[in-house]
N, C-alpha and C. Protein backbone atom coordinates (compact mmCIF):
# COMPACT_ATOMS: atom_id res chain seq x y z
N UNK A 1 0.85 -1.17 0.00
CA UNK A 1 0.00 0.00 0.00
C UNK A 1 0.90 1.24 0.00
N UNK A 2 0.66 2.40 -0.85
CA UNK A 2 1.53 3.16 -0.97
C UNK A 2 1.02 4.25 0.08
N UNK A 3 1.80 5.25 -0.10
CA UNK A 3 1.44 6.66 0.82
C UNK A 3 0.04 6.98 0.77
N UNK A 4 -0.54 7.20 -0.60
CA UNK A 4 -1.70 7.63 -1.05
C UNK A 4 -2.54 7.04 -0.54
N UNK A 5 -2.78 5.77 -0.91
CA UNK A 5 -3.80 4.52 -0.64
C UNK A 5 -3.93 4.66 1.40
N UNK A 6 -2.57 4.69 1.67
CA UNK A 6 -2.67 4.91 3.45
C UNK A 6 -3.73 6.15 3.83
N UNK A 7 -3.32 7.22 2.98
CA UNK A 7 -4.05 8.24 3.69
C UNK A 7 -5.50 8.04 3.39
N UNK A 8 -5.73 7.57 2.17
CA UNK A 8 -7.21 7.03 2.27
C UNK A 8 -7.96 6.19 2.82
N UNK A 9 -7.19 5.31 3.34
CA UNK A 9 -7.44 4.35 4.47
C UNK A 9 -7.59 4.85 5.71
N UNK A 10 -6.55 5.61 6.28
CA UNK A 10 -6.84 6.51 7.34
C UNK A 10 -8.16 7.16 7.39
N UNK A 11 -8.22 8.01 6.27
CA UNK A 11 -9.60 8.90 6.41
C UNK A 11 -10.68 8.40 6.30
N UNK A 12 -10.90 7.10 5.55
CA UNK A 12 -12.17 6.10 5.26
C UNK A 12 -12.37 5.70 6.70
N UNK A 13 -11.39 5.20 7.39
CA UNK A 13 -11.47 4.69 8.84
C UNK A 13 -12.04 5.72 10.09
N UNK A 14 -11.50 7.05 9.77
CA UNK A 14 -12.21 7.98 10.63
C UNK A 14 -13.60 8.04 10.47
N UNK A 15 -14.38 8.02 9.21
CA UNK A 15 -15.30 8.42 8.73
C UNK A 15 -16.14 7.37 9.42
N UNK A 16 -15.74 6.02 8.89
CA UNK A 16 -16.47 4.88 9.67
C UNK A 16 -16.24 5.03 11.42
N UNK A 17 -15.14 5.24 11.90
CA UNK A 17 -15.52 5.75 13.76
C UNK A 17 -16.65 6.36 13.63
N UNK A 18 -16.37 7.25 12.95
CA UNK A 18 -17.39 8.99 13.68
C UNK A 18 -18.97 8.34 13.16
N UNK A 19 -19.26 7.69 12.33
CA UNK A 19 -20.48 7.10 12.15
C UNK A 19 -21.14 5.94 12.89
N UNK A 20 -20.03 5.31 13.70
CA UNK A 20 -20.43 4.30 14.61
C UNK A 20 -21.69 4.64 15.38
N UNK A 21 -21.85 5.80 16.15
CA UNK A 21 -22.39 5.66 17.00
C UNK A 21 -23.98 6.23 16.51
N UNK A 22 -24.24 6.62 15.54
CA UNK A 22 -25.28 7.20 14.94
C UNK A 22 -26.15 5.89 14.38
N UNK A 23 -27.34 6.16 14.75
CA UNK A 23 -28.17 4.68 15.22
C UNK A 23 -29.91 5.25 14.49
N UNK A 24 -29.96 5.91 13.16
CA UNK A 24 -31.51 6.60 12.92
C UNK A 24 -32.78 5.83 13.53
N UNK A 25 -32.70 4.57 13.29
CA UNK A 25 -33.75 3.70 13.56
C UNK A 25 -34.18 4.08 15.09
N UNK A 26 -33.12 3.43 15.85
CA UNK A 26 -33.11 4.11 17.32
C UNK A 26 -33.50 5.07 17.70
N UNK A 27 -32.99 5.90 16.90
CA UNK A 27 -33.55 7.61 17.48
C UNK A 27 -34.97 7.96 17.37
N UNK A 28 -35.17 7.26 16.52
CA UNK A 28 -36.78 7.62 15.88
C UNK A 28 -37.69 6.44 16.26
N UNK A 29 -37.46 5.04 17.07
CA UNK A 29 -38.43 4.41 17.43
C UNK A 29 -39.48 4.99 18.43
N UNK A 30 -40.62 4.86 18.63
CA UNK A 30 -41.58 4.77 19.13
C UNK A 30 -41.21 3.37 20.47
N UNK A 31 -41.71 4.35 21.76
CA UNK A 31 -41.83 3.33 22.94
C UNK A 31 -43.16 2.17 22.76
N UNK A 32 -43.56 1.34 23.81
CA UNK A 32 -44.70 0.80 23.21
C UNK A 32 -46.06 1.12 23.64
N UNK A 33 -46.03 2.32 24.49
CA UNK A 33 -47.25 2.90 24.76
C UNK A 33 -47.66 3.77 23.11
N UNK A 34 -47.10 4.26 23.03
CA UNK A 34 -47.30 5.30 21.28
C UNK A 34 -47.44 3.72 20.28
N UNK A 35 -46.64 3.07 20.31
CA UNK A 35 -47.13 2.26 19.14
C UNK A 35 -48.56 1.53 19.65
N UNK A 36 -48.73 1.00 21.01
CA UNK A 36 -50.02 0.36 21.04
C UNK A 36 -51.12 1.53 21.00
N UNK A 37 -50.82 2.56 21.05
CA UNK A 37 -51.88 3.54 20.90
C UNK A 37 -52.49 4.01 19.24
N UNK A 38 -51.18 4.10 18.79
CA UNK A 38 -51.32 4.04 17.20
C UNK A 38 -52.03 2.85 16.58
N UNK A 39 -52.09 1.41 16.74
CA UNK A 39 -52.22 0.62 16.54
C UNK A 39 -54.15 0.51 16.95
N UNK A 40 -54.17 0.71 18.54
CA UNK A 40 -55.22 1.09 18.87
C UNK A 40 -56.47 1.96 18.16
N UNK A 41 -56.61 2.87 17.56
CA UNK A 41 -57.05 3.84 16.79
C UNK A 41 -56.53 3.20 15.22
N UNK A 42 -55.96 1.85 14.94
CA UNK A 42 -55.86 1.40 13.67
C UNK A 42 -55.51 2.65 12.65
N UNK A 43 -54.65 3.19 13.05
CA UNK A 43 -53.28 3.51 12.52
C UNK A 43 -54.54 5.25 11.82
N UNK A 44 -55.38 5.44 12.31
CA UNK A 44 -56.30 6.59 11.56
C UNK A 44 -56.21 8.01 12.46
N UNK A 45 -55.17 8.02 13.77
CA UNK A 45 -55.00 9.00 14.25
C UNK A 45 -53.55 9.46 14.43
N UNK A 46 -52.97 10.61 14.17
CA UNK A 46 -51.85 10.56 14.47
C UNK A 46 -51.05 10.61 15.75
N UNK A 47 -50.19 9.71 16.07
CA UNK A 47 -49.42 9.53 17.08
C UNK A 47 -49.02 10.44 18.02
N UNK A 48 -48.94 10.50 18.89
CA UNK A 48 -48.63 11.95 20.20
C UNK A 48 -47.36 12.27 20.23
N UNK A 49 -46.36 12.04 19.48
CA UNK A 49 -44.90 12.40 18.77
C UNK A 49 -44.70 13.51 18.18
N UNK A 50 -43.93 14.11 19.49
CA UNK A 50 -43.75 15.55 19.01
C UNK A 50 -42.16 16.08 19.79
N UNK A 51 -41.94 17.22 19.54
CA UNK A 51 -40.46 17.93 20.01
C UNK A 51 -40.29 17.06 21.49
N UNK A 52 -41.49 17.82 22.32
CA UNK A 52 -41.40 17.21 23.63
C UNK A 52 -41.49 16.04 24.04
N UNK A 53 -42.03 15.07 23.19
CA UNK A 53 -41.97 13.79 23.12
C UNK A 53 -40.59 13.15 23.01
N UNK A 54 -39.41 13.93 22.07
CA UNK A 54 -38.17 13.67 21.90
C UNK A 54 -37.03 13.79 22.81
N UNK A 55 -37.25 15.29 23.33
CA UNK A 55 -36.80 15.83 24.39
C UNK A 55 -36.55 14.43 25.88
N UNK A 56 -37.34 13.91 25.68
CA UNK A 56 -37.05 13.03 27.05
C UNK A 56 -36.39 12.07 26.33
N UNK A 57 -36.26 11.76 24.87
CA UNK A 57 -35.66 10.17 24.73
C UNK A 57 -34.56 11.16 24.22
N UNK A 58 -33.35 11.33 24.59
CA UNK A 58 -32.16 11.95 24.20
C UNK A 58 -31.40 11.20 23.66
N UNK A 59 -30.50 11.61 22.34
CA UNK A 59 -29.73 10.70 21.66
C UNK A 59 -28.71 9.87 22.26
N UNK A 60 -28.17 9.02 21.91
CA UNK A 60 -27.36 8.38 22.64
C UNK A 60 -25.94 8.70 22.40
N UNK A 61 -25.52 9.73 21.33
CA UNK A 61 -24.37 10.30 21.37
C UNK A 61 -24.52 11.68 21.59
N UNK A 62 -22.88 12.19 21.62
CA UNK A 62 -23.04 13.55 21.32
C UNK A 62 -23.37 14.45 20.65
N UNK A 63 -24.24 14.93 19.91
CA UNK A 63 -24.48 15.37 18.59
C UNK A 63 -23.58 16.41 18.08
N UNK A 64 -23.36 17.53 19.03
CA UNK A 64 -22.39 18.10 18.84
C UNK A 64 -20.83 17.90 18.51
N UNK A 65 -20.57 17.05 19.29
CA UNK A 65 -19.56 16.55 18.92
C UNK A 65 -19.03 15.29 18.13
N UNK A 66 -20.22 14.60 17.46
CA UNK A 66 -19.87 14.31 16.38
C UNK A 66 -19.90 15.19 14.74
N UNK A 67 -20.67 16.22 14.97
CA UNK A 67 -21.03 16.83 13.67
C UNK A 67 -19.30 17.80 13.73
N UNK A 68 -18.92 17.43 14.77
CA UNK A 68 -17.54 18.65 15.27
C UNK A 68 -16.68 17.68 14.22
N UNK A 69 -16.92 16.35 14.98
CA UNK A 69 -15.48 15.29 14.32
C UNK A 69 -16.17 15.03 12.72
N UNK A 70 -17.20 15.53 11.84
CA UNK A 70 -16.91 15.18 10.55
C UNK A 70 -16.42 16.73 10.20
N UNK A 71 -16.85 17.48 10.90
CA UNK A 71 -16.45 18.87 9.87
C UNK A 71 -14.46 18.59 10.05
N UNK A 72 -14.05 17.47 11.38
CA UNK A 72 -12.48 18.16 11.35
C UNK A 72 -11.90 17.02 10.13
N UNK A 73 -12.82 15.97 9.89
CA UNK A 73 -12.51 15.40 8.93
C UNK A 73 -12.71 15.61 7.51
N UNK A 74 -13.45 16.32 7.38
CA UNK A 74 -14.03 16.90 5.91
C UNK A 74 -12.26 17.74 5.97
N UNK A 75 -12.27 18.54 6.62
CA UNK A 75 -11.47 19.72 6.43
C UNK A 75 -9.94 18.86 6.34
N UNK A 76 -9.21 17.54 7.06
CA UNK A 76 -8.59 16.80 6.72
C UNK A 76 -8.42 16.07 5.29
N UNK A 77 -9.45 15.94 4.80
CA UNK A 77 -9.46 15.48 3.90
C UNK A 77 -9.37 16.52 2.56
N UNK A 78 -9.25 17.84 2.60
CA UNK A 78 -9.34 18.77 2.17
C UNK A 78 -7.61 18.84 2.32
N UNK A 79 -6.92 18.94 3.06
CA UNK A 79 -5.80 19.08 3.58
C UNK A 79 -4.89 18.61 2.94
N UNK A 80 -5.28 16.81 3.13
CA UNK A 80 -4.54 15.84 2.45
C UNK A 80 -4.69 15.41 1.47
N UNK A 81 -5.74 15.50 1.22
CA UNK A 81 -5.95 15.04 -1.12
C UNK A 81 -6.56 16.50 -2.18
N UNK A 82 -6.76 17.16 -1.06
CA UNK A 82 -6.65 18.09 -2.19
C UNK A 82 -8.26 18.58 -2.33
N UNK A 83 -8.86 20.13 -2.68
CA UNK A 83 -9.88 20.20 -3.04
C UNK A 83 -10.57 19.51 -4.22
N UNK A 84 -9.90 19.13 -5.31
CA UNK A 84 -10.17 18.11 -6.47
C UNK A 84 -10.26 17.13 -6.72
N UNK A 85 -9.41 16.36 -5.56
CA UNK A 85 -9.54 14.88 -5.64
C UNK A 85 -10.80 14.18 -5.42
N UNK A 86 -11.14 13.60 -6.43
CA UNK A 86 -12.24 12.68 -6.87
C UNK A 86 -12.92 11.73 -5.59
N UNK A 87 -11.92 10.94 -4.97
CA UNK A 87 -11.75 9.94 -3.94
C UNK A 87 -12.35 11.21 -2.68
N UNK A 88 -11.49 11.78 -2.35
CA UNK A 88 -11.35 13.12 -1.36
C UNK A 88 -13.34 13.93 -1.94
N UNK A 89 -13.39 14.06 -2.90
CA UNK A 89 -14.85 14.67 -2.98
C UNK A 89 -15.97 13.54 -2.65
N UNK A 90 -15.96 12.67 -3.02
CA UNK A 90 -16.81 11.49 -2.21
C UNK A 90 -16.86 11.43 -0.91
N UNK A 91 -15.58 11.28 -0.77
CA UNK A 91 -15.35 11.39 1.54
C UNK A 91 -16.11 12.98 2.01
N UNK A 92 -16.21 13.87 1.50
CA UNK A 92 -15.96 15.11 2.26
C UNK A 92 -17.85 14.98 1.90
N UNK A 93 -18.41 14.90 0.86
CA UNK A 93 -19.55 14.56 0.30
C UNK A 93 -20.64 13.53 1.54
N UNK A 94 -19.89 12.47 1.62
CA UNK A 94 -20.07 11.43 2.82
C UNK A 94 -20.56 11.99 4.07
N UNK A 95 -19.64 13.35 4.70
CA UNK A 95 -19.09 13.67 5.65
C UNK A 95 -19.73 14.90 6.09
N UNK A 96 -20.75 15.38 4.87
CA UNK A 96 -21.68 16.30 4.86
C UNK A 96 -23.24 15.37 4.78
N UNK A 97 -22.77 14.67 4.66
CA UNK A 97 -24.31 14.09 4.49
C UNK A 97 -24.65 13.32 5.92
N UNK A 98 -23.37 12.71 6.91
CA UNK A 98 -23.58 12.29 7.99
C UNK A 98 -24.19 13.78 9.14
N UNK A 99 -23.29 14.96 8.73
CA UNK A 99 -24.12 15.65 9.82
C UNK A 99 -25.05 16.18 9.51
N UNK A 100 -25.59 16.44 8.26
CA UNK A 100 -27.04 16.37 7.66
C UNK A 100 -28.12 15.64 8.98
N UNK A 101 -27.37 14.24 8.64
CA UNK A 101 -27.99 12.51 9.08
C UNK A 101 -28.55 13.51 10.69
N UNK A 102 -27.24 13.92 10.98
CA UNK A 102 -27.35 14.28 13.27
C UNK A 102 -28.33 15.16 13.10
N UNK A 103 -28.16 16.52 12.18
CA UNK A 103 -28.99 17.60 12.27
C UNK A 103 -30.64 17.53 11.82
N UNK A 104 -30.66 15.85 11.22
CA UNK A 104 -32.16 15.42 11.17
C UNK A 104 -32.55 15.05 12.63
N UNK A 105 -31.54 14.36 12.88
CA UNK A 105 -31.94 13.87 14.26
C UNK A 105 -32.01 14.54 15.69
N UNK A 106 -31.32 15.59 15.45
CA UNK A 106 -31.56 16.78 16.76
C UNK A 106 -33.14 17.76 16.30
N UNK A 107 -33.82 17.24 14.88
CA UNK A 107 -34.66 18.02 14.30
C UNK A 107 -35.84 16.69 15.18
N UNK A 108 -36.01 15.65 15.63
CA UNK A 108 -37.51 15.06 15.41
C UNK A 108 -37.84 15.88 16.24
N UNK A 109 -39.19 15.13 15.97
CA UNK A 109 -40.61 15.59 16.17
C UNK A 109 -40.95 17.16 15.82
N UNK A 110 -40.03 17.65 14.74
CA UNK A 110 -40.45 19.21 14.38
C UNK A 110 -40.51 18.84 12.82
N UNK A 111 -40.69 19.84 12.22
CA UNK A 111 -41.06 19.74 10.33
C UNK A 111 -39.80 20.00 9.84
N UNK A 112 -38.43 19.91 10.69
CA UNK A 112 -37.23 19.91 9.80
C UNK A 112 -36.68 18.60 9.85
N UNK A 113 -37.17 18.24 10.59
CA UNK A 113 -36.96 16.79 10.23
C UNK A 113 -37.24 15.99 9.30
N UNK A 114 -38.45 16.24 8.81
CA UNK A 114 -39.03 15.82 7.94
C UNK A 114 -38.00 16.75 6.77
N UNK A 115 -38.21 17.91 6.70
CA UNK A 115 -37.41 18.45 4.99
C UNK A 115 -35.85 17.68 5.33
N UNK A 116 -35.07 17.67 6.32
CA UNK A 116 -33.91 17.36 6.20
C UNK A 116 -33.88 16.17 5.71
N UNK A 117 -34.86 14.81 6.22
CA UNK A 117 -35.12 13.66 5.96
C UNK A 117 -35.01 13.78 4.41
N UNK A 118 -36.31 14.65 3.86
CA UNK A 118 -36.30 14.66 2.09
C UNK A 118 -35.14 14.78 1.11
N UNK A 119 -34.13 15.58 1.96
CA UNK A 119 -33.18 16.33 1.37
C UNK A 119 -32.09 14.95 1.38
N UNK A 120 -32.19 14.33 1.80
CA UNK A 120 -31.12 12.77 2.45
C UNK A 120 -31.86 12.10 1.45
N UNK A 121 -33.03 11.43 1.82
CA UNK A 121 -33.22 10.62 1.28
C UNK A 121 -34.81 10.41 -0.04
N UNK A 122 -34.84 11.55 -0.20
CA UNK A 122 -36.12 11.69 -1.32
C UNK A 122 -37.22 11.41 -0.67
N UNK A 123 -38.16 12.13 -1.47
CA UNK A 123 -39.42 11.99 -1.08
C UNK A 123 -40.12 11.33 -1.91
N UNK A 124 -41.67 10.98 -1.38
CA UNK A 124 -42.48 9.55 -2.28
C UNK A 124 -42.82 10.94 -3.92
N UNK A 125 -43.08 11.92 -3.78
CA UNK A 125 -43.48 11.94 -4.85
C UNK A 125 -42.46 12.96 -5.91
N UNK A 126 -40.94 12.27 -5.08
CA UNK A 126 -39.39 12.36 -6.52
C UNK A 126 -39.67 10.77 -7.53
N UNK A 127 -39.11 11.67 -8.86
CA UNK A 127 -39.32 10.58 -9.90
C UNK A 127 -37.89 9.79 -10.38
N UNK A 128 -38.04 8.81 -10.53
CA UNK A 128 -36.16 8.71 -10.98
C UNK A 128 -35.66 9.15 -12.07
N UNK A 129 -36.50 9.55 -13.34
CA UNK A 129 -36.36 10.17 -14.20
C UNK A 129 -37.61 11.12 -14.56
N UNK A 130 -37.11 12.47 -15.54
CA UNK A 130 -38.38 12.92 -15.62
C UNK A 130 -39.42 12.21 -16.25
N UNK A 131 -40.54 12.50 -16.20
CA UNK A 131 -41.86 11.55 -17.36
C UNK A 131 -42.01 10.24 -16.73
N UNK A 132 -41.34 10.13 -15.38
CA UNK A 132 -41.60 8.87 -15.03
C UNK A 132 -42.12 8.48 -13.51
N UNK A 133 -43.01 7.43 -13.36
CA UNK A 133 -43.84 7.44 -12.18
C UNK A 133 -42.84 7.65 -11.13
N UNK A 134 -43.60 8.12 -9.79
CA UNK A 134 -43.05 9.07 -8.73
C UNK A 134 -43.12 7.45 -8.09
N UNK A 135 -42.06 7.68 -6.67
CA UNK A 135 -41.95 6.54 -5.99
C UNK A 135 -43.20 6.13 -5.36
N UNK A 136 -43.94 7.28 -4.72
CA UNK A 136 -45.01 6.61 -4.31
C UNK A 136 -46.44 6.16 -5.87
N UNK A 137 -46.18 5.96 -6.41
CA UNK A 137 -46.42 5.77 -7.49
C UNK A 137 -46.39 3.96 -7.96
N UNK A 138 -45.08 3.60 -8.37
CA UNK A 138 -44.39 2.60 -8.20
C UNK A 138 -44.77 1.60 -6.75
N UNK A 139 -44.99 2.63 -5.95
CA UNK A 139 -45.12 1.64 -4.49
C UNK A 139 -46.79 1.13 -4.47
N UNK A 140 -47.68 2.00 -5.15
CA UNK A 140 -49.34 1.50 -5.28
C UNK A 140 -49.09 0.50 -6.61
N UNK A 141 -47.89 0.48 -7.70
CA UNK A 141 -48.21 -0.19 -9.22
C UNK A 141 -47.53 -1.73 -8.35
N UNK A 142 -46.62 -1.51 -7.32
CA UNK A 142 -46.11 -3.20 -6.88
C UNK A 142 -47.28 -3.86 -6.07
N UNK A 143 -47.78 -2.19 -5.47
CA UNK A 143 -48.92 -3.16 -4.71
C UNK A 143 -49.93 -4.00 -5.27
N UNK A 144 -50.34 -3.21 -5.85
CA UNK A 144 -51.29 -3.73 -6.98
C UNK A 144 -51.04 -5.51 -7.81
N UNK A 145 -49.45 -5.28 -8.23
CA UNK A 145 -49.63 -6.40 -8.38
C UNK A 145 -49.31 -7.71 -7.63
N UNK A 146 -48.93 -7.48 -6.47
CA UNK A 146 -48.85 -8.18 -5.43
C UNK A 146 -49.99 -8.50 -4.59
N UNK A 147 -51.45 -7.88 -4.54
CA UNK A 147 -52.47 -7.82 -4.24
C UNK A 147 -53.19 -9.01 -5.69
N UNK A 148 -52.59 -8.81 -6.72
CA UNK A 148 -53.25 -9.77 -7.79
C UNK A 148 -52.32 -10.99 -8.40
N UNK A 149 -51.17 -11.24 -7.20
CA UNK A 149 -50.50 -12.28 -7.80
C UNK A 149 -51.29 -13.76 -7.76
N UNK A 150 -51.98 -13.52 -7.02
CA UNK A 150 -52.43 -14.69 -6.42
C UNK A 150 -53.28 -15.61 -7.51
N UNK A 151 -54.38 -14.56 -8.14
CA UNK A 151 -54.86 -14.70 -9.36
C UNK A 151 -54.39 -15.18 -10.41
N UNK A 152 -52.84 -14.68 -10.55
CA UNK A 152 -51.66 -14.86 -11.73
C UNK A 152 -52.32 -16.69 -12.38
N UNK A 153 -52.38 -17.29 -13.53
CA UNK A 153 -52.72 -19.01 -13.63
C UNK A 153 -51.23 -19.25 -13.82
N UNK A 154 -50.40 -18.38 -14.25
CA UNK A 154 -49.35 -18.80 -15.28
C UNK A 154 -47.67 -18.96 -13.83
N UNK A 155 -48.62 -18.31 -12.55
CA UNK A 155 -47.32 -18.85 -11.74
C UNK A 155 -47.90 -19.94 -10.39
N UNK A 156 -49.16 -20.47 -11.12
CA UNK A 156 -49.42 -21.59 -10.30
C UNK A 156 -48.50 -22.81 -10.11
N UNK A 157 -48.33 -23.46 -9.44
CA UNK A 157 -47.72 -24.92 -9.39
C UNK A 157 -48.22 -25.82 -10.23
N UNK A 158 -47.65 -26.55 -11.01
CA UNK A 158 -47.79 -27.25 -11.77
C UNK A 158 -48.07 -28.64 -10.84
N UNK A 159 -49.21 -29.82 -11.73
CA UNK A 159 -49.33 -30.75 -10.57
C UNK A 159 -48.57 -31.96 -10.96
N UNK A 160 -47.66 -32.26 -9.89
CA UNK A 160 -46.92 -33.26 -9.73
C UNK A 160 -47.20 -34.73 -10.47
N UNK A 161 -46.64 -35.13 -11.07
CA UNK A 161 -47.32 -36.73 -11.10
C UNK A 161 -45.84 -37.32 -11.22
């Protein structure tokens, strides 16, 4: 492994630390009083999940000080490969999108959570190309036919003899 390849190893390795401890699922589960309540009301009322609702389940890292350790790594990586480097624009890219990830998560239960969420990871009605059905779109055309596979003659079982 040469010099180069090291320092990218190095910085790939920081990137993976500083992301260890960031857990979305976690942050955003529901205890099981809110889910049996949701469940209760068959899913037609919305849930009592809000800022103050969050406020008591506190993240399990630092938020601050992880969004600290990607900006000192973005700026490392800036340092050591260069504003142009290809490899180096992916990492620093990465490294903006993880404290994106925290600054969703210091956002629940408010409406920036939700846009920051969009901004990460798309919303149901982005298309993958223009002229073409929106995800939530695609998600009623699978349903659909997953609701009528059953019907399908042509993927019945054939009978044994």
């Amino acid at each position: 492994m040469d010099d180069y390849q090291r320092t990218i190893r190095t910085l790939s390795d920081r990137i993976v630390l500083a992301q260890t401890p960031i857990r979305v699922l976690d942050a955003v589960k529901w205890d099981d009083s809110i889910r049996q309540g949701f469940f209760k009301a068959k899913g037609k009322e919305m849930p009592a999940v809000n800022r103050d609702y969050y406020l008591g389940r506190p993240l399990s890292f630092d938020s601050g000080a992880v969004k600290l350790e990607f900006q000192n790594i973005e700026r490392d990586i800036t340092r050591q490969l260069g504003q142009f480097n290809p490899v180096g624009q992916i990492m620093r890219r990465m490294c903006k999108e993880y404290r994106m990830v925290v600054r969703m998560l210091e956002a629940r239960g408010t409406e920036d959570f939700g846009l920051i969420s969009q901004e990460l990871y798309g919303a149901a009605s982005d298309a993958f190309h223009a002229g073409d059905p929106t995800l939530a779109d695609l998600g009623l055309m699978m349903s659909d036919y997953l609701d009528n596979i059953d019907g399908r003659g042509d993927l019945k079982d054939e009978a044994k003899t």
